[in-house]
N, C-alpha and C. Protein backbone atom coordinates (compact mmCIF):
# COMPACT_ATOMS: atom_id res chain seq x y z
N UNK A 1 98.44 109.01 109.56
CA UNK A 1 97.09 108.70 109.15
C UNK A 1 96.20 108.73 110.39
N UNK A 2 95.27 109.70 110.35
CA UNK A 2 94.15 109.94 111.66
C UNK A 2 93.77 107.98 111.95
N UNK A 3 93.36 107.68 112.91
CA UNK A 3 92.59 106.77 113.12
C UNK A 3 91.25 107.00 114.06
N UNK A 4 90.21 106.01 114.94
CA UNK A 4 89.76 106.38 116.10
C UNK A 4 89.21 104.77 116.69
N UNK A 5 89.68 104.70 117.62
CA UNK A 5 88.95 103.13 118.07
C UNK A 5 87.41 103.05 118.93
N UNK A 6 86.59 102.81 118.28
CA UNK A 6 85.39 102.71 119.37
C UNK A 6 84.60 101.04 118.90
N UNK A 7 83.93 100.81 120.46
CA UNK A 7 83.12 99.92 120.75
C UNK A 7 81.79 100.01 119.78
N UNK A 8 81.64 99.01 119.47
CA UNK A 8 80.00 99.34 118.60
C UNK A 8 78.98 98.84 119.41
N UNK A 9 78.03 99.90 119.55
CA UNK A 9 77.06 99.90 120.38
C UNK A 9 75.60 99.38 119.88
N UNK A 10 75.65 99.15 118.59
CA UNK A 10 74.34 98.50 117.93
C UNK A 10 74.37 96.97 118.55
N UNK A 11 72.77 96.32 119.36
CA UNK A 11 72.79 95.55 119.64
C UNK A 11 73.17 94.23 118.72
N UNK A 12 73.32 94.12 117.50
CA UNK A 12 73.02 93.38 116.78
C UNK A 12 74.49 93.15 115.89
N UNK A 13 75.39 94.40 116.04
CA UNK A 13 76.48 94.66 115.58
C UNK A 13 76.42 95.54 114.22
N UNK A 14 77.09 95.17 113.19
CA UNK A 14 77.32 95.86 112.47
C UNK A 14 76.52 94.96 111.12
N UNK A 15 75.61 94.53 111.33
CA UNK A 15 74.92 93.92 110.54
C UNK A 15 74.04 95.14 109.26
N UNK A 16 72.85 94.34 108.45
CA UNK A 16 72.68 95.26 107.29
C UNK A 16 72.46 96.60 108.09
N UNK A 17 71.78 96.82 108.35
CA UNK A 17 71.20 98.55 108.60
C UNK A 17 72.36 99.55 108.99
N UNK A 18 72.54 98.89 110.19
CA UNK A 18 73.84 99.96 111.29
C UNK A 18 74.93 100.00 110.17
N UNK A 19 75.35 98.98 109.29
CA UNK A 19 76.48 98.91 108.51
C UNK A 19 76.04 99.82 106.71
N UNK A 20 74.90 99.46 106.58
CA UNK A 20 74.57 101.08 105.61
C UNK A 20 74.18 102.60 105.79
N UNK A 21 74.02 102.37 107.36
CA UNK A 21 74.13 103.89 107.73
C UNK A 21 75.82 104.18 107.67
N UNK A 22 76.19 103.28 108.52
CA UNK A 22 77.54 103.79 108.22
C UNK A 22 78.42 104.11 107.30
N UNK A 23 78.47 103.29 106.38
CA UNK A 23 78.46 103.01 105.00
C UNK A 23 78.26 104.61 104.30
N UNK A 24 76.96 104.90 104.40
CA UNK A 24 76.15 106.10 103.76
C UNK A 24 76.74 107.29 104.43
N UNK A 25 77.21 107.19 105.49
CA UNK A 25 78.07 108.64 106.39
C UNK A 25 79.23 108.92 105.76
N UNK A 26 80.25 107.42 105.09
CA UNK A 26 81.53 107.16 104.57
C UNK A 26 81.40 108.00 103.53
N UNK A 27 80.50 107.43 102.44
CA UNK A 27 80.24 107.73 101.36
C UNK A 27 79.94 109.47 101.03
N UNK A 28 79.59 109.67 102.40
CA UNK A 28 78.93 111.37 102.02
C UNK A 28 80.03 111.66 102.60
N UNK A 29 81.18 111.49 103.15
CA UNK A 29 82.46 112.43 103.78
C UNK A 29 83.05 112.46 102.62
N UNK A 30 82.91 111.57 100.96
CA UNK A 30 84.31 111.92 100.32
C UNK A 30 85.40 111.26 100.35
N UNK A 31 85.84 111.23 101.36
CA UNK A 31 87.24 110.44 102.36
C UNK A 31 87.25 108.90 101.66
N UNK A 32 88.29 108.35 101.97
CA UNK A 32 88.36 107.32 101.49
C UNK A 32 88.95 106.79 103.26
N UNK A 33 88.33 105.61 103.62
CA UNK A 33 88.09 105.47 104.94
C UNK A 33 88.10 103.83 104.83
N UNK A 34 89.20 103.38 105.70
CA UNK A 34 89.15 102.08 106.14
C UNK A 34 88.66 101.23 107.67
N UNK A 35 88.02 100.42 107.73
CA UNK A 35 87.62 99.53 109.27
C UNK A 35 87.87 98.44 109.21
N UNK A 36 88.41 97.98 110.43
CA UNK A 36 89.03 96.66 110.77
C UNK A 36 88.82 96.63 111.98
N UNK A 37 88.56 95.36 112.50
CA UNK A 37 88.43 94.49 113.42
C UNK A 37 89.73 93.94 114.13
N UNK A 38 89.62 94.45 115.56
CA UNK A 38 91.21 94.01 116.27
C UNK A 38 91.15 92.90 115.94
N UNK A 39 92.71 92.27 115.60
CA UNK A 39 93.17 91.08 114.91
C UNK A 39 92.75 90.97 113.34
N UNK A 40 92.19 91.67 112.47
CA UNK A 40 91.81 91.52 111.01
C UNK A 40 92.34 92.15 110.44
N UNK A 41 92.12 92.07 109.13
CA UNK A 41 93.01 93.11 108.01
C UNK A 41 91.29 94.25 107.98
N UNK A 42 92.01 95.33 107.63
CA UNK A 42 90.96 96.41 107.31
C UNK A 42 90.36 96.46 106.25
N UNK A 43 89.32 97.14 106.08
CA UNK A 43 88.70 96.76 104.63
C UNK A 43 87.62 98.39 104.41
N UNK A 44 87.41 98.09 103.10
CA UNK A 44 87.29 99.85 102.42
C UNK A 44 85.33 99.74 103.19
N UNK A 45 85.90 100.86 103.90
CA UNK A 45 84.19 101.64 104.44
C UNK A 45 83.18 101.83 103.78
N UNK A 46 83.49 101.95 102.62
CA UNK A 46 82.85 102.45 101.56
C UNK A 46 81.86 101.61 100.56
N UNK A 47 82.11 100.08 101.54
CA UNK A 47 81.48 98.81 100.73
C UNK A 47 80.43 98.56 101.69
N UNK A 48 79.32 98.11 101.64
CA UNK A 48 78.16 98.00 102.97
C UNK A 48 78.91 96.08 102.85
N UNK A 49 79.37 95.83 101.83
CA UNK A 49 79.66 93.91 101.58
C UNK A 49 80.75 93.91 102.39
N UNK A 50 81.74 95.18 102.46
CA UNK A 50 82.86 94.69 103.21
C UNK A 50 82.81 95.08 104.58
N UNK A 51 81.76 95.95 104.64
CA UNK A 51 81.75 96.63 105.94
C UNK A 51 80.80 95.06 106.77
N UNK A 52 79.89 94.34 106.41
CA UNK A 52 79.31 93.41 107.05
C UNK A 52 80.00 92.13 106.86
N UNK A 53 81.04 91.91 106.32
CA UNK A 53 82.12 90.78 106.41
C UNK A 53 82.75 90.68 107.65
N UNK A 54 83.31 92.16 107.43
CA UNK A 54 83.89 92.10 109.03
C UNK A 54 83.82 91.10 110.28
N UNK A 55 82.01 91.31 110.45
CA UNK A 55 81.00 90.48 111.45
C UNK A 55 81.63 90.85 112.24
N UNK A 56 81.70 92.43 112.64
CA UNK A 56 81.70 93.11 114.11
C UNK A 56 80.60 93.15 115.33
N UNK A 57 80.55 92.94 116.00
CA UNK A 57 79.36 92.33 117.00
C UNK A 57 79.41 93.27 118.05
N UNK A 58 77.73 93.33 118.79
CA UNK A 58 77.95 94.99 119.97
C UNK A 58 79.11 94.23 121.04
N UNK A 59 79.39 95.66 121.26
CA UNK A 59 80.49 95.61 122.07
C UNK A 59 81.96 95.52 121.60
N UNK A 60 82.10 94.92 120.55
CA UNK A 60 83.71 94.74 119.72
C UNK A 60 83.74 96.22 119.40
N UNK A 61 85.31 96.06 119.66
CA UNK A 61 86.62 97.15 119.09
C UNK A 61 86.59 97.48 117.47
N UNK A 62 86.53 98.48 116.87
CA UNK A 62 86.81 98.57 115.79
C UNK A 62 87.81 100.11 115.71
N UNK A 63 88.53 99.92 114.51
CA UNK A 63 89.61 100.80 114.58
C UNK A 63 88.91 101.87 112.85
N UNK A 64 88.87 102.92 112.72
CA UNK A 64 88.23 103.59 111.73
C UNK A 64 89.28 104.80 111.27
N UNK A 65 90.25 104.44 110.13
CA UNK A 65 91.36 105.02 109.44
C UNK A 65 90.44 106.16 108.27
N UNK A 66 91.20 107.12 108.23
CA UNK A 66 91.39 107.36 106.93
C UNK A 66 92.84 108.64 106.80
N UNK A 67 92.92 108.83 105.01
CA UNK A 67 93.89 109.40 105.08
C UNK A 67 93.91 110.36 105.24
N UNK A 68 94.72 111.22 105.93
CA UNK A 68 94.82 112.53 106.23
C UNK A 68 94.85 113.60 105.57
N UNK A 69 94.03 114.96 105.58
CA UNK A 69 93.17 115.77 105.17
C UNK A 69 92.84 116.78 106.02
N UNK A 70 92.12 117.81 105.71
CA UNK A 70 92.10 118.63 106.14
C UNK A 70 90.67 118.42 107.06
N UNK A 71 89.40 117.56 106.74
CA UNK A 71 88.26 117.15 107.37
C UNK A 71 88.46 115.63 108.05
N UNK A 72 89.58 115.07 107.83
CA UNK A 72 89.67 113.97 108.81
C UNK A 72 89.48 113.61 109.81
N UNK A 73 89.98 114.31 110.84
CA UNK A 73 89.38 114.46 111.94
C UNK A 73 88.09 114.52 112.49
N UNK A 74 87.30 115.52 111.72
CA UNK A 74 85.94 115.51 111.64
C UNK A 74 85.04 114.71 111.23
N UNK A 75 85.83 114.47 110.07
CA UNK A 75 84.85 113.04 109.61
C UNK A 75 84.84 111.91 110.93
N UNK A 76 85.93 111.45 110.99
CA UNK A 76 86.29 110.46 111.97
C UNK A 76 85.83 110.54 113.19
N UNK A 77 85.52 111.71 113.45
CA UNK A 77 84.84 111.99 115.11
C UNK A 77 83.35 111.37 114.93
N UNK A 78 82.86 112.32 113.74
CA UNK A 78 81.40 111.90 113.26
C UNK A 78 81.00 110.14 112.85
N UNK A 79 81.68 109.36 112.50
CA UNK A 79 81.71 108.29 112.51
C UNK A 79 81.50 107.76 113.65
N UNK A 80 82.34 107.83 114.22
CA UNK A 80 82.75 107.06 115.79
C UNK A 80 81.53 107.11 116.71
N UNK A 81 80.91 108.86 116.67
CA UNK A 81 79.94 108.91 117.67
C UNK A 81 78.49 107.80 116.98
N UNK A 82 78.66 108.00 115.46
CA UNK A 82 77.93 107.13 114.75
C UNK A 82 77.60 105.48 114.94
N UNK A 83 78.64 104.83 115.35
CA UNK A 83 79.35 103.56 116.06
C UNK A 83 79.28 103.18 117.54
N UNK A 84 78.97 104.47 117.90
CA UNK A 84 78.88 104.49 119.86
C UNK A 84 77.43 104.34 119.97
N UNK A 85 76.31 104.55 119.16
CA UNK A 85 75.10 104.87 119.26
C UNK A 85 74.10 103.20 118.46
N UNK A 86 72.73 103.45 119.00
CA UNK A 86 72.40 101.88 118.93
C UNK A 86 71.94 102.40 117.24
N UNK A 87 72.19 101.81 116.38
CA UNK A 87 71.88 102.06 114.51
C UNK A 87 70.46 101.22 114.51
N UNK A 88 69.74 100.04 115.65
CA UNK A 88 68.70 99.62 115.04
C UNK A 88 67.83 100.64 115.56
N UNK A 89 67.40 101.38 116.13
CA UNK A 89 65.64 102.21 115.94
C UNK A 89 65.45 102.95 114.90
């Protein structure tokens, strides 16, 4: 199963906005895509409720699964750089 670990770079974390863009990237790959928080259980990408439960904060680790496919990779790259970048402007 592809994974990718990156730092989240939104000052604010993964709160409403940064977490429905992301959310909305999930949703348009198709993929069925999980995120978790080092030390947490993972939870479906695909929820903006589960994606802001998390309460990932800038700078925390997050780990971004999905199952393997032929666009996985891609998707997953596109995410990540999505996650590296500040989501509030």
């Amino acid at each position: 199963m592809p994974q990718r670990t990156v730092a989240i770079a939104s000052q604010l974390g993964l709160h409403a906005r940064p977490a429905a863009l992301f959310v909305q990237a999930v949703n348009d790959s198709g993929l069925p895509v999980m995120v978790s928080r080092e030390g947490h259980k993972p939870v479906d990408a695909r929820s903006v409720l589960s994606v802001m439960s998390m309460g990932a904060k800038h700078g925390e680790t997050v780990t971004v699964t999905c199952e393997d496919s032929e666009d996985a990779d891609k998707v997953l790259d596109g995410l990540v750089e999505m996650l590296s970048k500040e989501l509030d402007t």
